[in-house]
PDB file of N, CA and C in Angstrom:
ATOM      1  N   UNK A   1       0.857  -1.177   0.000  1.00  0.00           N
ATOM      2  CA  UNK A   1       0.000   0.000   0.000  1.00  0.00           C
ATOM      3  C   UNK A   1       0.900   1.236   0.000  1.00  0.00           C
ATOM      4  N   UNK A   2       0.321   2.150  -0.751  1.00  0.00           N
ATOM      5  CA  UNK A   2       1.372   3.200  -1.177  1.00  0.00           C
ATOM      6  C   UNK A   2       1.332   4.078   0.301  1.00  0.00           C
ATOM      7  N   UNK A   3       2.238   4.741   0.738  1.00  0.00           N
ATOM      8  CA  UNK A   3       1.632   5.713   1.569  1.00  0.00           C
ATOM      9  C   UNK A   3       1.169   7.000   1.586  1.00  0.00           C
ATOM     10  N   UNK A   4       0.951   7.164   0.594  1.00  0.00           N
ATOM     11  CA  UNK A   4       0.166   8.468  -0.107  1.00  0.00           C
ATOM     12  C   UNK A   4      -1.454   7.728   0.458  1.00  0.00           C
ATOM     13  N   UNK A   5      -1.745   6.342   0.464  1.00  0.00           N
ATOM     14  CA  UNK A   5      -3.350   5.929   0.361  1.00  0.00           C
ATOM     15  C   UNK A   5      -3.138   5.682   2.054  1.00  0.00           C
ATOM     16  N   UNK A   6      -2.401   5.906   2.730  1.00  0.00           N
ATOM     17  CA  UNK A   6      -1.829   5.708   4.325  1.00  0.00           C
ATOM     18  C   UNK A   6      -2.378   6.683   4.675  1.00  0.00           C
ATOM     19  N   UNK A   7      -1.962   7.792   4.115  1.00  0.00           N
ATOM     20  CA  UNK A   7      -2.005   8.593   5.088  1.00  0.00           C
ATOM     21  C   UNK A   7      -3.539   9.374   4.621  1.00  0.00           C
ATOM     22  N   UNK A   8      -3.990   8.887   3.591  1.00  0.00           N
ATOM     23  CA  UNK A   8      -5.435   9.298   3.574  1.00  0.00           C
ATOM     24  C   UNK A   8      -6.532   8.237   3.888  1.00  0.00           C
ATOM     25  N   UNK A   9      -6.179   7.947   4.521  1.00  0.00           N
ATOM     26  CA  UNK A   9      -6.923   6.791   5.217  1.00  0.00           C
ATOM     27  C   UNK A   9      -6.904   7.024   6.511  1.00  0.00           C
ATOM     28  N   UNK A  10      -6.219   7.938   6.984  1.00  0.00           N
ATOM     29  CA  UNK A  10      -5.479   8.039   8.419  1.00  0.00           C
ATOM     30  C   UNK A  10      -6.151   9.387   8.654  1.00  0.00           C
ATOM     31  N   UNK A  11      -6.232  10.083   7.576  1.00  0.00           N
ATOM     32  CA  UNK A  11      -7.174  11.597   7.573  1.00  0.00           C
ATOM     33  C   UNK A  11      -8.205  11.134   7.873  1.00  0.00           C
ATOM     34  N   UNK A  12      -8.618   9.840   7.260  1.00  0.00           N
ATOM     35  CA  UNK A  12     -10.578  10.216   6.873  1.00  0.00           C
ATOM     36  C   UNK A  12     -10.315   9.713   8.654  1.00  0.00           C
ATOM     37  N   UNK A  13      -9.686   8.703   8.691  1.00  0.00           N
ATOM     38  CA  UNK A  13     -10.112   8.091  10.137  1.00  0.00           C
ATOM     39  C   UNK A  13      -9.867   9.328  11.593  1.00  0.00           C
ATOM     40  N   UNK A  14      -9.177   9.956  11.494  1.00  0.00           N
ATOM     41  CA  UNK A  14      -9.159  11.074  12.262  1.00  0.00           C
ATOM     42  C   UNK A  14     -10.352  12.261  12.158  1.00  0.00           C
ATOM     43  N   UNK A  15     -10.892  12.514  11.609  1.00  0.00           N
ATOM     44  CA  UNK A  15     -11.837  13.327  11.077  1.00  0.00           C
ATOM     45  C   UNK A  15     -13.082  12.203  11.580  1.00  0.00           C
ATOM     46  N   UNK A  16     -13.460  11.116  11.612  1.00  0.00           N
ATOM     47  CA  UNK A  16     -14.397  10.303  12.198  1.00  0.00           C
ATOM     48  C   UNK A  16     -14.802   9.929  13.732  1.00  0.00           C
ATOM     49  N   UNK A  17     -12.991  10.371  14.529  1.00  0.00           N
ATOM     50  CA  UNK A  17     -12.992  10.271  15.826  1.00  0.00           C
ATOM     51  C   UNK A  17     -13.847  11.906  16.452  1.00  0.00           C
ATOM     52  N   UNK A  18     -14.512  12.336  15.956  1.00  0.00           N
ATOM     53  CA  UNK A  18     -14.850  13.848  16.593  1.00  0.00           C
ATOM     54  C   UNK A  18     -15.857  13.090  17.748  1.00  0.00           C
ATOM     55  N   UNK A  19     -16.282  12.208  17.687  1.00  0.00           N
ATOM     56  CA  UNK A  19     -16.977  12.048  18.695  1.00  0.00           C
ATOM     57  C   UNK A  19     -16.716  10.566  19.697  1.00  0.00           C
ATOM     58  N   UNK A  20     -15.493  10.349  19.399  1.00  0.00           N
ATOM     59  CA  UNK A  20     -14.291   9.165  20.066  1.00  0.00           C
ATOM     60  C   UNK A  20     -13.908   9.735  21.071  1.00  0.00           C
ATOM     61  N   UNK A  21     -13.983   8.885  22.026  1.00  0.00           N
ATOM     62  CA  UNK A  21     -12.971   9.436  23.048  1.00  0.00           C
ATOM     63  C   UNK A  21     -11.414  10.238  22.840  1.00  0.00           C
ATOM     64  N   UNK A  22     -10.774  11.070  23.763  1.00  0.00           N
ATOM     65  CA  UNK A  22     -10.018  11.840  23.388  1.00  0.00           C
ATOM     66  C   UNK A  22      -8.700  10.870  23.507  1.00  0.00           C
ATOM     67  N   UNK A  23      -8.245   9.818  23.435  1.00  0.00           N
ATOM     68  CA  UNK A  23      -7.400   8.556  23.890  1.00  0.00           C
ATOM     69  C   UNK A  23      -7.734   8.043  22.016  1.00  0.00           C
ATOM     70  N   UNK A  24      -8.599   7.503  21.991  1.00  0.00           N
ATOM     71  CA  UNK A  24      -8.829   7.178  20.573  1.00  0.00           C
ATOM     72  C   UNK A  24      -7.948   8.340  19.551  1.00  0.00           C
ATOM     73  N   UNK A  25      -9.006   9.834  19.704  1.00  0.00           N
ATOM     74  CA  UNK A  25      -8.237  11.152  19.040  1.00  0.00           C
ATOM     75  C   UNK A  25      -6.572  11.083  19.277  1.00  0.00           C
ATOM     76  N   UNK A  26      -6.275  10.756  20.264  1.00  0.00           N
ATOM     77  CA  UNK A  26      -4.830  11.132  20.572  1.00  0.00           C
ATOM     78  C   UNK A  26      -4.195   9.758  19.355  1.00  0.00           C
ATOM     79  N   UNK A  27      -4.526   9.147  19.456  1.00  0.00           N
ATOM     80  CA  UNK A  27      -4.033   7.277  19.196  1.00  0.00           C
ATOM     81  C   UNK A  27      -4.203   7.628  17.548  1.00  0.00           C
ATOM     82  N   UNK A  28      -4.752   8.270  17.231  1.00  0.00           N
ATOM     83  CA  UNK A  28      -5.120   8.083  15.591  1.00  0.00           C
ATOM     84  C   UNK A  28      -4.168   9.556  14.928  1.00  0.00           C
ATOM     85  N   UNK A  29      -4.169  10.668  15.969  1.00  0.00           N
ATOM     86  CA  UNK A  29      -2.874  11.984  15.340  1.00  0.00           C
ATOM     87  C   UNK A  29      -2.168  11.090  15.188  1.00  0.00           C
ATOM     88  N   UNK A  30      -1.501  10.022  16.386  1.00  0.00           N
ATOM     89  CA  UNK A  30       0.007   9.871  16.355  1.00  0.00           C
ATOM     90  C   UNK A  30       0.164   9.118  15.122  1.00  0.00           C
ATOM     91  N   UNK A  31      -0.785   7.955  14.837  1.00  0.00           N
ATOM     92  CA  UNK A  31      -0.493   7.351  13.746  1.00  0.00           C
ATOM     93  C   UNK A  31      -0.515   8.392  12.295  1.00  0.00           C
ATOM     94  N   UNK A  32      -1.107   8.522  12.299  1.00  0.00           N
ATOM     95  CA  UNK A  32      -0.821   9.995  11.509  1.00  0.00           C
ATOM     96  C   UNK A  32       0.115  11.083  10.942  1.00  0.00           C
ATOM     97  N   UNK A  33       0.721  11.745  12.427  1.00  0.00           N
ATOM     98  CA  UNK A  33       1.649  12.104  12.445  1.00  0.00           C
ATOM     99  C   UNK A  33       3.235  10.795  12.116  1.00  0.00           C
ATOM    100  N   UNK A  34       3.059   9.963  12.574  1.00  0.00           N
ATOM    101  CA  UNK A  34       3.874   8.809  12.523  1.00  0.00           C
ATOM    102  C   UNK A  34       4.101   8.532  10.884  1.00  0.00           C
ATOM    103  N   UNK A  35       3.171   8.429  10.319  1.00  0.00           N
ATOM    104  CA  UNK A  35       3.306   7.780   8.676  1.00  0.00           C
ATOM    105  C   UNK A  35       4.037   9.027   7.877  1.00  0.00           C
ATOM    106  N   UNK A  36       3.962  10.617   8.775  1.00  0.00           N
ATOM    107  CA  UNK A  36       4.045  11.791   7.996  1.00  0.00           C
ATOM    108  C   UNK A  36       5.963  11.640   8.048  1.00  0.00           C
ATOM    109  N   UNK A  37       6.321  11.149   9.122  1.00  0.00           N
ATOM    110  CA  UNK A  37       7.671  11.560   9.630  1.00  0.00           C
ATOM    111  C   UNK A  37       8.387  10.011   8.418  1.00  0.00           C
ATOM    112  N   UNK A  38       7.449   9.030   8.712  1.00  0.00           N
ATOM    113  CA  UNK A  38       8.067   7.762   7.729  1.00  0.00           C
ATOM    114  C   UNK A  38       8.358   8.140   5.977  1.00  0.00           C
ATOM    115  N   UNK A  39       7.332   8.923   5.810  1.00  0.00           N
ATOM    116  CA  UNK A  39       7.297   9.430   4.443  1.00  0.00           C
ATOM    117  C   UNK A  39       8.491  10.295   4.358  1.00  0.00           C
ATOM    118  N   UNK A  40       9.006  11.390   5.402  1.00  0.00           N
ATOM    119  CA  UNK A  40      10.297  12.199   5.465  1.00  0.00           C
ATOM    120  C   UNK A  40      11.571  11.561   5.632  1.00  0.00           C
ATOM    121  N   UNK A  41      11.304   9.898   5.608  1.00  0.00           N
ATOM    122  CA  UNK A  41      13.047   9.001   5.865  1.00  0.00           C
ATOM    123  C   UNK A  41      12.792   9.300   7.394  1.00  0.00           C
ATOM    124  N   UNK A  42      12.224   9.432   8.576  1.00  0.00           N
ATOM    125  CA  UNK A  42      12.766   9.186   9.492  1.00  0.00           C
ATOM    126  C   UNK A  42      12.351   7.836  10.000  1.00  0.00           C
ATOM    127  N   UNK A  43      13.601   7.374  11.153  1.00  0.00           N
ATOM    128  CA  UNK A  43      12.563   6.343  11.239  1.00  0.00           C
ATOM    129  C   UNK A  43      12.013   6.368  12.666  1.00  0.00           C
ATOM    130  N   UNK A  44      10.758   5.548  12.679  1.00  0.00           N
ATOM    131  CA  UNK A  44       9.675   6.019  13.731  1.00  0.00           C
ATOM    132  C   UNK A  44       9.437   4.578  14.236  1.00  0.00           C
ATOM    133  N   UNK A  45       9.419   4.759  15.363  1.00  0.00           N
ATOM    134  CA  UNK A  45       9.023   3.685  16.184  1.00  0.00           C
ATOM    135  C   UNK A  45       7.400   3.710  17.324  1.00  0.00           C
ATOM    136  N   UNK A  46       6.628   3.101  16.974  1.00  0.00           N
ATOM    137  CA  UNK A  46       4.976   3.450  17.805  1.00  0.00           C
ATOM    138  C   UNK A  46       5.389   2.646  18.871  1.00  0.00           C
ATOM    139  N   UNK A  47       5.298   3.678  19.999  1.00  0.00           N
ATOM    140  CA  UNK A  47       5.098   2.723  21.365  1.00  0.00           C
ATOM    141  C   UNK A  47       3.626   2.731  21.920  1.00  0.00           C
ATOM    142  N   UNK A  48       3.620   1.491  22.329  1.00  0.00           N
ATOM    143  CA  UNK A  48       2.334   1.419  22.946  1.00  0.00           C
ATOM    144  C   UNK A  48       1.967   2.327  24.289  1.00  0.00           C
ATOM    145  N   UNK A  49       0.722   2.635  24.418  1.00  0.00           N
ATOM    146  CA  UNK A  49       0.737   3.610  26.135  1.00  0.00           C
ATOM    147  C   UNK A  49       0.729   2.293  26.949  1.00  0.00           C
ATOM    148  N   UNK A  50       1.310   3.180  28.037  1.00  0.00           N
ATOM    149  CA  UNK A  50       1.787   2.332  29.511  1.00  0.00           C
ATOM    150  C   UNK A  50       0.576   1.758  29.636  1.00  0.00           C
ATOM    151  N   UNK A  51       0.478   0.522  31.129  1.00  0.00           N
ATOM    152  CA  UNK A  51      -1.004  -0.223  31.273  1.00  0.00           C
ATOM    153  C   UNK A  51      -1.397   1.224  32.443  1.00  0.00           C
ATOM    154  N   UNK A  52      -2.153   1.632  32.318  1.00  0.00           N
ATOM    155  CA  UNK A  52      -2.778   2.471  33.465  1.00  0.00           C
ATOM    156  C   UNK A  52      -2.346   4.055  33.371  1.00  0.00           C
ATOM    157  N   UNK A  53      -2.041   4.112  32.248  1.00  0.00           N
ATOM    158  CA  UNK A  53      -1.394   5.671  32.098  1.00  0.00           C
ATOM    159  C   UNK A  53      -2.386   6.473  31.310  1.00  0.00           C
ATOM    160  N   UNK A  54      -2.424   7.463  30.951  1.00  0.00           N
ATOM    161  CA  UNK A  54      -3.703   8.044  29.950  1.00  0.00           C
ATOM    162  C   UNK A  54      -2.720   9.518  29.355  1.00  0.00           C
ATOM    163  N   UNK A  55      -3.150   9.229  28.372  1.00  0.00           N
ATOM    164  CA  UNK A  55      -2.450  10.130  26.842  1.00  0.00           C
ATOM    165  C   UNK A  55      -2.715  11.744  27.678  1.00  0.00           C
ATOM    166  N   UNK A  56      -1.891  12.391  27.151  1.00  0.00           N
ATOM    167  CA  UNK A  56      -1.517  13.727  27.110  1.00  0.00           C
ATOM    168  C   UNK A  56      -2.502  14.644  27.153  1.00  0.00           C
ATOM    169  N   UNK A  57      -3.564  13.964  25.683  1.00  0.00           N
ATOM    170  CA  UNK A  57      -4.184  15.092  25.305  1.00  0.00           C
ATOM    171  C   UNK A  57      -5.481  14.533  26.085  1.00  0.00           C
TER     172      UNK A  57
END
């Protein structure tokens, strides 16, 4: 899969979380943001959140 169709797949799905919990919202930027930095040569590693911890945003 090209990642040009990644990362618009990753739009529509972010744009669908408006009414997702804000853990979901957070979980779907990063992937997002994540495919944007892969497309720039960096390389990116997704860590999972801690058991009992809760996202930033």
């Amino acid at each position: 899969m090209s990642s040009n169709i990644r990362v618009n797949r990753l739009c529509k799905h972010c744009g669908k979380t408006f009414i997702a919990s804000s853990s979901s919202k957070g979980s779907a930027y990063e992937k997002l943001v994540a495919e944007i930095f892969k497309q720039l040569d960096f390389e990116v590693e997704v860590l999972d959140q801690g058991s009992g911890r809760n996202s930033d945003a």
